[in-house]
PDB file of N, CA and C in Angstrom:
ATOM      1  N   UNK A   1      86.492 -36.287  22.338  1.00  0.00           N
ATOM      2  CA  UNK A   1      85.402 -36.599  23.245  1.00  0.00           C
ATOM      3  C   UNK A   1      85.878 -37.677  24.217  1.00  0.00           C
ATOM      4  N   UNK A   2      85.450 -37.535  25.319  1.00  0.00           N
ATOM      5  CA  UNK A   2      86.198 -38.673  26.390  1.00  0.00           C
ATOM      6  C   UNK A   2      85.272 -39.540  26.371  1.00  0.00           C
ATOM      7  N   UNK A   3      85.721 -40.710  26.769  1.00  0.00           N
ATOM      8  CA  UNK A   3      84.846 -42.058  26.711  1.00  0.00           C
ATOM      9  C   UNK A   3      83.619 -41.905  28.047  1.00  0.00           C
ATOM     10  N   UNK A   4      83.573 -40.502  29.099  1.00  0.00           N
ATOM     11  CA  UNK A   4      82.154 -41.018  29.768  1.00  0.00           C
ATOM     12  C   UNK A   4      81.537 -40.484  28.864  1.00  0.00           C
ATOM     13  N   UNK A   5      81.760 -39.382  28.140  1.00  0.00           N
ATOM     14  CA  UNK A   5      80.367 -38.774  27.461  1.00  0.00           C
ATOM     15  C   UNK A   5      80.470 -39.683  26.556  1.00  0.00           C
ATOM     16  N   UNK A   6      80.966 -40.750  25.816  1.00  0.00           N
ATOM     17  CA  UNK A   6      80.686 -41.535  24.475  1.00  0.00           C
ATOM     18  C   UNK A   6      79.654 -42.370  24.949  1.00  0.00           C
ATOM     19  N   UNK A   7      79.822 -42.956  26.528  1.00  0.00           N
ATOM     20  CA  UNK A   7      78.667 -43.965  27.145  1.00  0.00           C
ATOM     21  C   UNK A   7      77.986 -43.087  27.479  1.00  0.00           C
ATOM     22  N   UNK A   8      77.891 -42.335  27.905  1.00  0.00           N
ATOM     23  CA  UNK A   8      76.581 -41.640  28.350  1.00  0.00           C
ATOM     24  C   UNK A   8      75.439 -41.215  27.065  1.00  0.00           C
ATOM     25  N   UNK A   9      76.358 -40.804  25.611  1.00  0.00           N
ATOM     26  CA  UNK A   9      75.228 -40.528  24.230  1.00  0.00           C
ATOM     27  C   UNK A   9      74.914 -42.414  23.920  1.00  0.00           C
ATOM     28  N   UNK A  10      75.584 -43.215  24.514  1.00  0.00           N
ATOM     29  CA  UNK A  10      75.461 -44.241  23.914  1.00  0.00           C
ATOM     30  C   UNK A  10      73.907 -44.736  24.961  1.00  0.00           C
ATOM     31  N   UNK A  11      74.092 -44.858  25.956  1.00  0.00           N
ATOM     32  CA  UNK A  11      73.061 -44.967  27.163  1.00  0.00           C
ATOM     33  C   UNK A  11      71.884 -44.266  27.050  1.00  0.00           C
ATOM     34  N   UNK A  12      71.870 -42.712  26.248  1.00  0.00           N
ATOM     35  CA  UNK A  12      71.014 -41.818  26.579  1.00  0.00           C
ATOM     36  C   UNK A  12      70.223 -42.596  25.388  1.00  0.00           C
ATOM     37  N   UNK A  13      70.919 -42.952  24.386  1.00  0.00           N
ATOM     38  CA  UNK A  13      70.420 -43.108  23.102  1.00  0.00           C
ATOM     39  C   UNK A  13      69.129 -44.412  23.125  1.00  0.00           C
ATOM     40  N   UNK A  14      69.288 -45.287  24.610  1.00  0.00           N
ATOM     41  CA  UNK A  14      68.314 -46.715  24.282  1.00  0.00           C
ATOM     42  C   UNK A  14      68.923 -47.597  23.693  1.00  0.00           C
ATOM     43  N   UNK A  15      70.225 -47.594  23.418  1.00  0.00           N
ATOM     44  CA  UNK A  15      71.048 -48.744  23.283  1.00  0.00           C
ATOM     45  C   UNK A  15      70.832 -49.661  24.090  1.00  0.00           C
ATOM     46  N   UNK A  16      71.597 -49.319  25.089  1.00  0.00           N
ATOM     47  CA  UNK A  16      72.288 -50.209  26.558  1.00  0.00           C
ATOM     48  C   UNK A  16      70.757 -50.349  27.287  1.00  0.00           C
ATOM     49  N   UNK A  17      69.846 -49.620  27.020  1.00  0.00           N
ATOM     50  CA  UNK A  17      68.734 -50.354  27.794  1.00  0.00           C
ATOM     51  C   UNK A  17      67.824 -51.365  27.013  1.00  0.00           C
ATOM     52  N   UNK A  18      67.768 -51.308  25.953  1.00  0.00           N
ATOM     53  CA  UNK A  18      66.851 -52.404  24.552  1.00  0.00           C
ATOM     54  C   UNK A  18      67.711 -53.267  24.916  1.00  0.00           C
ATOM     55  N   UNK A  19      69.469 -53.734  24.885  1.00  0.00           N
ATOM     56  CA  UNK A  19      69.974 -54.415  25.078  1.00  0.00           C
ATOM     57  C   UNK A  19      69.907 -55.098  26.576  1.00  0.00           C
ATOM     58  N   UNK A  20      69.398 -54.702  27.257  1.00  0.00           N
ATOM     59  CA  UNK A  20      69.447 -55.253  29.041  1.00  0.00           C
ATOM     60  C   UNK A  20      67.956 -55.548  28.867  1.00  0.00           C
ATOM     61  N   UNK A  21      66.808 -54.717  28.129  1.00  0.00           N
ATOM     62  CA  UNK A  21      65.790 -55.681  27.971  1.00  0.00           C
ATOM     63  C   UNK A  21      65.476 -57.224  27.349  1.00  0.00           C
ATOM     64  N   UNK A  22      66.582 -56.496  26.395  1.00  0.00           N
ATOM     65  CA  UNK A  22      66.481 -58.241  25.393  1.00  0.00           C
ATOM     66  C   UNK A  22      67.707 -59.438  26.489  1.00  0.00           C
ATOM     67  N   UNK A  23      68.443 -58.820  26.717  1.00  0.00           N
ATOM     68  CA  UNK A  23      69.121 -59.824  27.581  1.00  0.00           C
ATOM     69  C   UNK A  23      67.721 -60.433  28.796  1.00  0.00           C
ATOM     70  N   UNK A  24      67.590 -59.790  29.686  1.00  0.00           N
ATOM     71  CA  UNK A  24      66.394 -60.295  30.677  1.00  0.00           C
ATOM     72  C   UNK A  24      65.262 -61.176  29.787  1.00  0.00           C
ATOM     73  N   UNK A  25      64.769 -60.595  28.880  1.00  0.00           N
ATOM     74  CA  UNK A  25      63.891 -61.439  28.377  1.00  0.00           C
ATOM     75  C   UNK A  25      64.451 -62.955  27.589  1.00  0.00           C
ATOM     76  N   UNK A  26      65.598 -63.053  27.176  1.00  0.00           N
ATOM     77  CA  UNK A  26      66.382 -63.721  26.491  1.00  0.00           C
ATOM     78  C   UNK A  26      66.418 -64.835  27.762  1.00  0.00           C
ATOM     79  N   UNK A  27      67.255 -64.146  28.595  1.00  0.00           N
ATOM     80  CA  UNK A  27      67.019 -65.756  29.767  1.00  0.00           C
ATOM     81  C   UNK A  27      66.075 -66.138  30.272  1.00  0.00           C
ATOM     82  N   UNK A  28      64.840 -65.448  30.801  1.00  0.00           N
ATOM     83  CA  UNK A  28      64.026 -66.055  30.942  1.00  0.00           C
ATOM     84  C   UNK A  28      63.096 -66.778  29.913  1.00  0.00           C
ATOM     85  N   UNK A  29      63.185 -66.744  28.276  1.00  0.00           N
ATOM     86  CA  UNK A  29      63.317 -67.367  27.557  1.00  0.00           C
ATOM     87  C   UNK A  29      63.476 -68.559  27.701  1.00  0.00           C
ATOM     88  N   UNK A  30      65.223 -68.682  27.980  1.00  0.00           N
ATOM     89  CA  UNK A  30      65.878 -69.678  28.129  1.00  0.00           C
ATOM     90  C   UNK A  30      65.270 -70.743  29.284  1.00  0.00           C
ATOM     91  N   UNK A  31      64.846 -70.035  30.022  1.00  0.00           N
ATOM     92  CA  UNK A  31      64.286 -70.833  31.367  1.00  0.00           C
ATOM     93  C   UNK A  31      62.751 -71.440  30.585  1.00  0.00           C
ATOM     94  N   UNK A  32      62.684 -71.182  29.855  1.00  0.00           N
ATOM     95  CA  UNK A  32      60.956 -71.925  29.766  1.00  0.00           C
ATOM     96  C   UNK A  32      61.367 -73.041  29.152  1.00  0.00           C
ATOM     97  N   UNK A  33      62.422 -72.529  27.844  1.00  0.00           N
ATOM     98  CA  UNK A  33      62.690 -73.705  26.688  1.00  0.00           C
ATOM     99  C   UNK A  33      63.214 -74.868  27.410  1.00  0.00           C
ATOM    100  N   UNK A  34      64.215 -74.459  28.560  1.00  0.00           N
ATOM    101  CA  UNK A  34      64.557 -75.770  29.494  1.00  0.00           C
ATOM    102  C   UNK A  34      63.352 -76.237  30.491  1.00  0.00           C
ATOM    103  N   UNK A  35      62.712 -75.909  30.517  1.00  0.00           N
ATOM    104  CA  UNK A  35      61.276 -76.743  31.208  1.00  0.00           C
ATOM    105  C   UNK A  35      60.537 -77.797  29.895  1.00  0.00           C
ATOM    106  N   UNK A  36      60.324 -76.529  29.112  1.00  0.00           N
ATOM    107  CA  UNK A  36      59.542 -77.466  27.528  1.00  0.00           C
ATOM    108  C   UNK A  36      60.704 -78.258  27.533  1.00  0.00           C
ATOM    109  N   UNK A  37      61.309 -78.518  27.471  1.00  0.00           N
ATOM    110  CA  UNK A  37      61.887 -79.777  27.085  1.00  0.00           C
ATOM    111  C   UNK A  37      62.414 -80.629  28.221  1.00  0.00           C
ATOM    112  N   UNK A  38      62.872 -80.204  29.608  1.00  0.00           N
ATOM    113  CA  UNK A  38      63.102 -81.563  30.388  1.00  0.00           C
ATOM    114  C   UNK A  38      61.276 -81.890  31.588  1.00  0.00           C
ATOM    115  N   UNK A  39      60.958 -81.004  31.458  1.00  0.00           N
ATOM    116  CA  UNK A  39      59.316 -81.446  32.005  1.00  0.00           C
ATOM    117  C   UNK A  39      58.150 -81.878  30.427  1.00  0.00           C
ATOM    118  N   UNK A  40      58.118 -81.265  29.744  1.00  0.00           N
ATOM    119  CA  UNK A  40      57.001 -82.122  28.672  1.00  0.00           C
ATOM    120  C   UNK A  40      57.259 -82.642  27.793  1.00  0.00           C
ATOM    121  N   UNK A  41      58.830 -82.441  27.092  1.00  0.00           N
ATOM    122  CA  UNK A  41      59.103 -82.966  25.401  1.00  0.00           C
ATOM    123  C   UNK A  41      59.625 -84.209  25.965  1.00  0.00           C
ATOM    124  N   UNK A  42      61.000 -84.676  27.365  1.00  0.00           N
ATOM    125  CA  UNK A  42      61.607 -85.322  27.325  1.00  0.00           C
ATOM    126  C   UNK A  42      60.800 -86.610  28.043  1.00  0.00           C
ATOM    127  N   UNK A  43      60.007 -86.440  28.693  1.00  0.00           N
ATOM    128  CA  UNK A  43      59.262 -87.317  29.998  1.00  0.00           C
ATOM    129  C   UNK A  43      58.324 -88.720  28.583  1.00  0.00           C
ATOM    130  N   UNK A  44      57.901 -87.882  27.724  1.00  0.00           N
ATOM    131  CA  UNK A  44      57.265 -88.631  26.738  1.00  0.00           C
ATOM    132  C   UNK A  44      57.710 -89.656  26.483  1.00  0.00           C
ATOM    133  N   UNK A  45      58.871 -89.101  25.400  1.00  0.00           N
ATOM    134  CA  UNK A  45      60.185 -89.731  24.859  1.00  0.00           C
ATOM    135  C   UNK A  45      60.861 -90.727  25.451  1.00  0.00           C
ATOM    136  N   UNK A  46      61.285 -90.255  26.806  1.00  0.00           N
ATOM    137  CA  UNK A  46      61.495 -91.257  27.569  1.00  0.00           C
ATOM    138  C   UNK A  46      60.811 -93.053  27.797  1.00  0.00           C
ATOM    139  N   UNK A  47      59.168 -92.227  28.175  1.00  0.00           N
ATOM    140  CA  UNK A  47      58.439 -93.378  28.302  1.00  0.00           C
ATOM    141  C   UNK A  47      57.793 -94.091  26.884  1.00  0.00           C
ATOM    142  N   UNK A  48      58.027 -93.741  25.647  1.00  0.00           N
ATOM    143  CA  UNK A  48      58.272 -94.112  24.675  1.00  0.00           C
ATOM    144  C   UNK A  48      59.155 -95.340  24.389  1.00  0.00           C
ATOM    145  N   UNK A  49      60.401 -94.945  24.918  1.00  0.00           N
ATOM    146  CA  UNK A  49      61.495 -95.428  24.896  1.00  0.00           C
ATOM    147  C   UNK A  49      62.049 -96.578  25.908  1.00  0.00           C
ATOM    148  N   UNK A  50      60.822 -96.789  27.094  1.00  0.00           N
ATOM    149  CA  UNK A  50      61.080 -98.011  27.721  1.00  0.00           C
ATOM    150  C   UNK A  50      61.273 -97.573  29.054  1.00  0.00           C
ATOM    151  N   UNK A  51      60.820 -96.017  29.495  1.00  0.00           N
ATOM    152  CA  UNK A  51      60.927 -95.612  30.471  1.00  0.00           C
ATOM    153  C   UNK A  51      62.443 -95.100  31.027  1.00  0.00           C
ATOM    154  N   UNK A  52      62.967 -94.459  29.905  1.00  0.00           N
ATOM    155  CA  UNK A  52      64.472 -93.881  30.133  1.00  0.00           C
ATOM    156  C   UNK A  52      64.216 -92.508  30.160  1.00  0.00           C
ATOM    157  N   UNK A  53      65.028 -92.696  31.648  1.00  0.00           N
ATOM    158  CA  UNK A  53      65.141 -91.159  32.110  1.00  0.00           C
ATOM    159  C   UNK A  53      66.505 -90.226  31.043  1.00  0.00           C
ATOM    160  N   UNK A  54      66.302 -89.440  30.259  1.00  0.00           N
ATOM    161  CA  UNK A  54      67.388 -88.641  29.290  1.00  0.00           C
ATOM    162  C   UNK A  54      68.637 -88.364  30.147  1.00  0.00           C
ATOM    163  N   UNK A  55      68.275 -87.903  31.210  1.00  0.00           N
ATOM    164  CA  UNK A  55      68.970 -86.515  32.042  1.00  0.00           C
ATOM    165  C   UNK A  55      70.588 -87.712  32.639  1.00  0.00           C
ATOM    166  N   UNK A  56      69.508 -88.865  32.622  1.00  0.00           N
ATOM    167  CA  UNK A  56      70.698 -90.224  33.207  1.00  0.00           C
ATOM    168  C   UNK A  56      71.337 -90.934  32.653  1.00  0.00           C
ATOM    169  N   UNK A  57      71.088 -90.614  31.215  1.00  0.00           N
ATOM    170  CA  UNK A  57      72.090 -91.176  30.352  1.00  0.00           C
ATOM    171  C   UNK A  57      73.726 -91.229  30.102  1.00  0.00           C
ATOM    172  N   UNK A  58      74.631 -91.460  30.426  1.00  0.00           N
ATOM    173  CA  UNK A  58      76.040 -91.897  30.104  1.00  0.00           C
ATOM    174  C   UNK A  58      76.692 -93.074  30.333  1.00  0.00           C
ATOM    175  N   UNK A  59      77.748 -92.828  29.950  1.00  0.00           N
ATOM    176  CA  UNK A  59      78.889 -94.077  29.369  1.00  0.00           C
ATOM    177  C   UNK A  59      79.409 -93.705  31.189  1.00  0.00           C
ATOM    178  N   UNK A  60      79.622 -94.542  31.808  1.00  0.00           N
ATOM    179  CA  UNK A  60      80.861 -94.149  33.037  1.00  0.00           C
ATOM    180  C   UNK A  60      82.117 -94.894  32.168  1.00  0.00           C
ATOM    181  N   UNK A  61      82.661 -93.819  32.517  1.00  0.00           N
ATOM    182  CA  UNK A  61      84.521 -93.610  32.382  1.00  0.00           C
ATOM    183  C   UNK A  61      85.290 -94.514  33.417  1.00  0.00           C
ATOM    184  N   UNK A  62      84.700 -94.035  34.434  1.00  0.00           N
ATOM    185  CA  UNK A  62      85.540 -94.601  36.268  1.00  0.00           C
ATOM    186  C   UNK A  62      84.383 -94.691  37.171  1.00  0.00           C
ATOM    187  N   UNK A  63      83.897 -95.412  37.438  1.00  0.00           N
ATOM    188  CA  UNK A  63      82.687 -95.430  38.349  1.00  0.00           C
ATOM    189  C   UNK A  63      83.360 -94.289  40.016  1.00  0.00           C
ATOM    190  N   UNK A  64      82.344 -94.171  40.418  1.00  0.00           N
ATOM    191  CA  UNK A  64      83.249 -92.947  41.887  1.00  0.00           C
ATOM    192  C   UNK A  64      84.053 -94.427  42.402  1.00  0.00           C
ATOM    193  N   UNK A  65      84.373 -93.446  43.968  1.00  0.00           N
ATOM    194  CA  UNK A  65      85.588 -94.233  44.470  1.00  0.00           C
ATOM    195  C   UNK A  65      85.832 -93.372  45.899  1.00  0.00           C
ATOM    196  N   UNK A  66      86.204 -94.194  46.710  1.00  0.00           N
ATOM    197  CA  UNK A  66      86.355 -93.787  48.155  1.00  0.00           C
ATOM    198  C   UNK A  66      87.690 -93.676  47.883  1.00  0.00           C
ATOM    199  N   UNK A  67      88.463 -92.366  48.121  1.00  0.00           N
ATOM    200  CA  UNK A  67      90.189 -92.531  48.393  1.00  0.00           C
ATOM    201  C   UNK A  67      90.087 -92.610  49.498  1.00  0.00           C
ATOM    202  N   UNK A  68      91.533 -93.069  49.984  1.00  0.00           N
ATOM    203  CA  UNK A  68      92.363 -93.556  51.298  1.00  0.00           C
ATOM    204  C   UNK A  68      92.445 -92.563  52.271  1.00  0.00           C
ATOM    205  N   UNK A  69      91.571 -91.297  52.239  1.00  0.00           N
ATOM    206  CA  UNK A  69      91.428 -90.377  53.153  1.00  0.00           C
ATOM    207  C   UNK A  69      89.692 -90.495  53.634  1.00  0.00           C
ATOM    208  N   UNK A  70      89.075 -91.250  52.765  1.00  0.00           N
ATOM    209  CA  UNK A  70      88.158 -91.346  53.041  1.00  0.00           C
ATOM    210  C   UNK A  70      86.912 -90.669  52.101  1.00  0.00           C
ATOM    211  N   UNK A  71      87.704 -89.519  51.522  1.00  0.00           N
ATOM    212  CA  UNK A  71      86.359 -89.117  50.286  1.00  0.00           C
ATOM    213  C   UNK A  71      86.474 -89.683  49.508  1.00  0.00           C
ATOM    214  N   UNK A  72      84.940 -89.398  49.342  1.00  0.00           N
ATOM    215  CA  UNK A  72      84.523 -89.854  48.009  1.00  0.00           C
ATOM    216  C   UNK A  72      84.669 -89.068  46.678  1.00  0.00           C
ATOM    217  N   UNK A  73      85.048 -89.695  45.529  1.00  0.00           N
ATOM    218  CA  UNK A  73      85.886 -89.431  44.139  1.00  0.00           C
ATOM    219  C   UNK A  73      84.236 -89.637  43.345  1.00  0.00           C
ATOM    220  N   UNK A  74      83.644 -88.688  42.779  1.00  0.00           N
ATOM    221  CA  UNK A  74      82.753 -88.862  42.083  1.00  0.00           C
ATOM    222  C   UNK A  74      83.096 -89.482  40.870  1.00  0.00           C
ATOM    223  N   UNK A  75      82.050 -90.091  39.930  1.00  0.00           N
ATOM    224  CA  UNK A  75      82.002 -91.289  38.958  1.00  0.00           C
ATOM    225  C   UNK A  75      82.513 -89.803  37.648  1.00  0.00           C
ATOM    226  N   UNK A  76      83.221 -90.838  36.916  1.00  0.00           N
ATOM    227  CA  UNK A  76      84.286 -90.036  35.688  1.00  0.00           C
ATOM    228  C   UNK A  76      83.058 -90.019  34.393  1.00  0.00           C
ATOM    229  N   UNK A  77      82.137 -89.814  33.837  1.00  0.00           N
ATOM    230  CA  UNK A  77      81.126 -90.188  32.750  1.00  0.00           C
ATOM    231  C   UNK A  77      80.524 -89.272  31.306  1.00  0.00           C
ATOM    232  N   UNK A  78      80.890 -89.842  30.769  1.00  0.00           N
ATOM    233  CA  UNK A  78      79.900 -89.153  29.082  1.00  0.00           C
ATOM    234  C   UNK A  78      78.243 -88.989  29.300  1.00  0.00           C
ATOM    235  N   UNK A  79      77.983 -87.981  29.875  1.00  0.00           N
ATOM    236  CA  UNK A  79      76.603 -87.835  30.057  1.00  0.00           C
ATOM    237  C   UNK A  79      75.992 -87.303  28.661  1.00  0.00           C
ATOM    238  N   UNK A  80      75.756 -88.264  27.603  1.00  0.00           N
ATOM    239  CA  UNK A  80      75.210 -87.821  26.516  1.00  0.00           C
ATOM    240  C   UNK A  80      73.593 -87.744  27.132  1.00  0.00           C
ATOM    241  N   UNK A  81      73.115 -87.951  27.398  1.00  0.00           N
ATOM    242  CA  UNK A  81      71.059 -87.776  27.767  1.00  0.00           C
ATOM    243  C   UNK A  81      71.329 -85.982  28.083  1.00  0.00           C
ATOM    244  N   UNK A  82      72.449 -85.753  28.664  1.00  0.00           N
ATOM    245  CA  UNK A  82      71.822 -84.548  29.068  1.00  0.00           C
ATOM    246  C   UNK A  82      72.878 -83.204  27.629  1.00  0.00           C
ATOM    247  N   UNK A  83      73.404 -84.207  27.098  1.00  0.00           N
ATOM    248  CA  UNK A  83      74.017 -83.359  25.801  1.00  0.00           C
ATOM    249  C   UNK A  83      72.632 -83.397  24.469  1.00  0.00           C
ATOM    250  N   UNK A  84      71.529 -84.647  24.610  1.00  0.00           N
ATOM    251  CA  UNK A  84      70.650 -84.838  23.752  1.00  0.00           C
ATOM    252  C   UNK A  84      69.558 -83.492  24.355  1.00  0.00           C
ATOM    253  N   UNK A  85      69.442 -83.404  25.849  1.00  0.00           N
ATOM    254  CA  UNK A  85      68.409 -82.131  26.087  1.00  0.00           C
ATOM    255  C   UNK A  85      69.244 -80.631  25.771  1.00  0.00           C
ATOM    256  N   UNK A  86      70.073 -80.835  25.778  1.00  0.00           N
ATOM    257  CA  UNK A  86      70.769 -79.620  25.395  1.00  0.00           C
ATOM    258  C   UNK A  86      70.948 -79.213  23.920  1.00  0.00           C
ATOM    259  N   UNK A  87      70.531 -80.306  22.793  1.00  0.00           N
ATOM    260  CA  UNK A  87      70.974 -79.752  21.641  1.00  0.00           C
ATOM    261  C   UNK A  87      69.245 -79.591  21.223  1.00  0.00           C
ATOM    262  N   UNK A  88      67.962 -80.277  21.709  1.00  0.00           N
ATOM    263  CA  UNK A  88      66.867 -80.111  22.090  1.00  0.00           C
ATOM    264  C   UNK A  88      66.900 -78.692  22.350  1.00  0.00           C
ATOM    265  N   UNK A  89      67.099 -78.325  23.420  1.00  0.00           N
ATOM    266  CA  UNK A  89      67.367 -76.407  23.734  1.00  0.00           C
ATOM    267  C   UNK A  89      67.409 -75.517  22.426  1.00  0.00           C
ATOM    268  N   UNK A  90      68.571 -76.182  21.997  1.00  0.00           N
ATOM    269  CA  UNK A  90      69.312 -75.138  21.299  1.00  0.00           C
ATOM    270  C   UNK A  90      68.322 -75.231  19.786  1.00  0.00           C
ATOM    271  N   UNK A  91      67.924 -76.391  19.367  1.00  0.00           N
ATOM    272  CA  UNK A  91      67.049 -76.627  18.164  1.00  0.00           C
ATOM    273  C   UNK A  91      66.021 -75.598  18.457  1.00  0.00           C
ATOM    274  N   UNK A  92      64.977 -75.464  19.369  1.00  0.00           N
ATOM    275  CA  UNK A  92      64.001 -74.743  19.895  1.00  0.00           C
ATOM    276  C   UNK A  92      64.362 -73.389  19.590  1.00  0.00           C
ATOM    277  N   UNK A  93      65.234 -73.383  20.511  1.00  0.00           N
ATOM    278  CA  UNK A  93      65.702 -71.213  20.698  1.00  0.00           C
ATOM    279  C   UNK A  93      66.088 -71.370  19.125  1.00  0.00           C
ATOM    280  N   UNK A  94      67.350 -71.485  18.469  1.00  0.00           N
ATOM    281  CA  UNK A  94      67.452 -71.693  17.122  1.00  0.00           C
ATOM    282  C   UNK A  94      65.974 -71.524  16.302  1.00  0.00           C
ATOM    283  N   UNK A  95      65.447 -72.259  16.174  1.00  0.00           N
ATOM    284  CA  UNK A  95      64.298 -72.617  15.453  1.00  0.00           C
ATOM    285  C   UNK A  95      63.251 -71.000  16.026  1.00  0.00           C
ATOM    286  N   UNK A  96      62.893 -70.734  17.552  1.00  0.00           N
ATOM    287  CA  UNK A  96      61.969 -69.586  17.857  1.00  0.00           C
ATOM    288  C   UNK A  96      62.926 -68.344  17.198  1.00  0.00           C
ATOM    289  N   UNK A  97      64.161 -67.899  17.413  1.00  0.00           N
ATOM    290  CA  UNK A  97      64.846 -66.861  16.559  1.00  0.00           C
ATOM    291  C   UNK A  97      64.580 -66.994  15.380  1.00  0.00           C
ATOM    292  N   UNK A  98      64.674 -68.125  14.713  1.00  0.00           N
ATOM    293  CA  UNK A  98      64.415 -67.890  13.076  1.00  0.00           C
ATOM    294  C   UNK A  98      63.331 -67.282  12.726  1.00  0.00           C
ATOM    295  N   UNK A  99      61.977 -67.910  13.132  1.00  0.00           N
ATOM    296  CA  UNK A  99      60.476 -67.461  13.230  1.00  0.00           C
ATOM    297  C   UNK A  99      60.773 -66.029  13.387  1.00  0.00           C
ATOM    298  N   UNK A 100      61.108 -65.369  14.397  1.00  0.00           N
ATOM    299  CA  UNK A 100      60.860 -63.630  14.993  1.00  0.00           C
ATOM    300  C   UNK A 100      62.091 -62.930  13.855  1.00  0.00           C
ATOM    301  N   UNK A 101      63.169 -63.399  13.727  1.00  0.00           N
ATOM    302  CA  UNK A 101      63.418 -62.501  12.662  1.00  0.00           C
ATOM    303  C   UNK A 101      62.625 -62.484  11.221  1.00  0.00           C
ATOM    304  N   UNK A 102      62.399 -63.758  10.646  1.00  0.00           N
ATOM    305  CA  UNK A 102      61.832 -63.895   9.503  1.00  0.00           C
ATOM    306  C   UNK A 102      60.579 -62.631   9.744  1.00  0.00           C
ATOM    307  N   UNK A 103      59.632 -62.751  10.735  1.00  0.00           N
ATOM    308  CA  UNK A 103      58.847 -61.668  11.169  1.00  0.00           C
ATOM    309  C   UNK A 103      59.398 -60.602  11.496  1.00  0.00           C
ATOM    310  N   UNK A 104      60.158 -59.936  11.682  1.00  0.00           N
ATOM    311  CA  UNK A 104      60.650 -58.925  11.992  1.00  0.00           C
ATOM    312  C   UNK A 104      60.875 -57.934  10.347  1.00  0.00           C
ATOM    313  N   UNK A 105      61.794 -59.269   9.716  1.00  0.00           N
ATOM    314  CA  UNK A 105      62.029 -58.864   8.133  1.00  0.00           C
ATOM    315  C   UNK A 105      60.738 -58.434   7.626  1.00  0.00           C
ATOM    316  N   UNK A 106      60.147 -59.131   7.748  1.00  0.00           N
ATOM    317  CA  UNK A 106      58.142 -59.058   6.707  1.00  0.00           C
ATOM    318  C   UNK A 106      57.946 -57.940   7.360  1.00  0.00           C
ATOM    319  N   UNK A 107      58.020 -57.247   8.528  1.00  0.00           N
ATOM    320  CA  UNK A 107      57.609 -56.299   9.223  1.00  0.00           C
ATOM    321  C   UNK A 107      58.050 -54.678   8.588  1.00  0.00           C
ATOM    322  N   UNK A 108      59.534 -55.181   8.692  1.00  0.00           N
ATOM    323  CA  UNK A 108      60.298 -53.951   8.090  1.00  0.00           C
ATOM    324  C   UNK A 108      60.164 -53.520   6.634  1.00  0.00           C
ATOM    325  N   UNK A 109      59.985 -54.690   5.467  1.00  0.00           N
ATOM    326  CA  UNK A 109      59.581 -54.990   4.204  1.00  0.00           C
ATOM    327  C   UNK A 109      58.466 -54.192   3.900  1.00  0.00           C
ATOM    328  N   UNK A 110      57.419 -54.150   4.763  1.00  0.00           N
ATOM    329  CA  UNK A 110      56.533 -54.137   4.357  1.00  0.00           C
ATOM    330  C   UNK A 110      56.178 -52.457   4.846  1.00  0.00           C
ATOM    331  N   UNK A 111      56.750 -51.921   5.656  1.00  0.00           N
ATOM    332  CA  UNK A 111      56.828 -50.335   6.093  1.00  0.00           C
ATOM    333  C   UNK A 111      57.887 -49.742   5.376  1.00  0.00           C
ATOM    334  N   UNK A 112      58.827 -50.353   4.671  1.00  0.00           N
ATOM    335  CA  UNK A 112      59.942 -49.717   3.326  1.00  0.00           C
ATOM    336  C   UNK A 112      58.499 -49.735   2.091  1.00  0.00           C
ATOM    337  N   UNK A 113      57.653 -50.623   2.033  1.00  0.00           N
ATOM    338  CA  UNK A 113      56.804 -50.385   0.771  1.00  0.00           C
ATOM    339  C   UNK A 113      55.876 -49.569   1.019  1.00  0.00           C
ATOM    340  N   UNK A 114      55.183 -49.374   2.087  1.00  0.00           N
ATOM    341  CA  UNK A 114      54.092 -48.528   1.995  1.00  0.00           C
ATOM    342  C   UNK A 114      54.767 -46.729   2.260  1.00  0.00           C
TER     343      UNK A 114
END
């Protein structure tokens, strides 16, 4: 069998399109969880915290720098605030996948018993 007809039973089958649905829905996913957390979880926290912006958090390495041509050399820095919203992200999506499979399992469980 040649490989167009292997994609084409593979395509015909609702593979490649469940998969391009869950991808689309997957990032825009992604786009909310990064709002919930740098517009409502982090703004709190922040002002909790003495009015620290997360997103501005790092160590500078090399502060910037004008070279001798005249540009400017942006600042060298450990931006941990925005490694703390990012593992924030990932806790969330992490944490919402666990929920939908655990449901997914009870789902399937429970149509193998009846």
């Amino acid at each position: 069998m040649s490989i167009w007809n292997e994609f084409k039973q593979f395509a015909i089958k609702g593979n490649a399109i469940d998969m391009a649905v869950a991808i689309i829905i997957g990032t825009s996913f992604n786009k909310i969880v990064n709002s919930l957390v740098n517009d409502i979880i982090m703004p709190p926290i922040g002002v909790f915290l003495g009015g620290v912006d997360f997103k501005n958090l790092q160590i500078a390495l090399k502060e910037a720098t004008v070279s001798a041509t005249g540009e400017t050399l942006p600042a060298v820095a450990l931006r941990y605030g925005q490694f703390i919203n990012t593992l924030i992200d990932f806790f969330i999506v992490a944490f919402t996948m666990f929920i939908v499979i655990k449901l997914m399992n009870r789902i399937l469980k429970a149509r193998q018993n009846a």
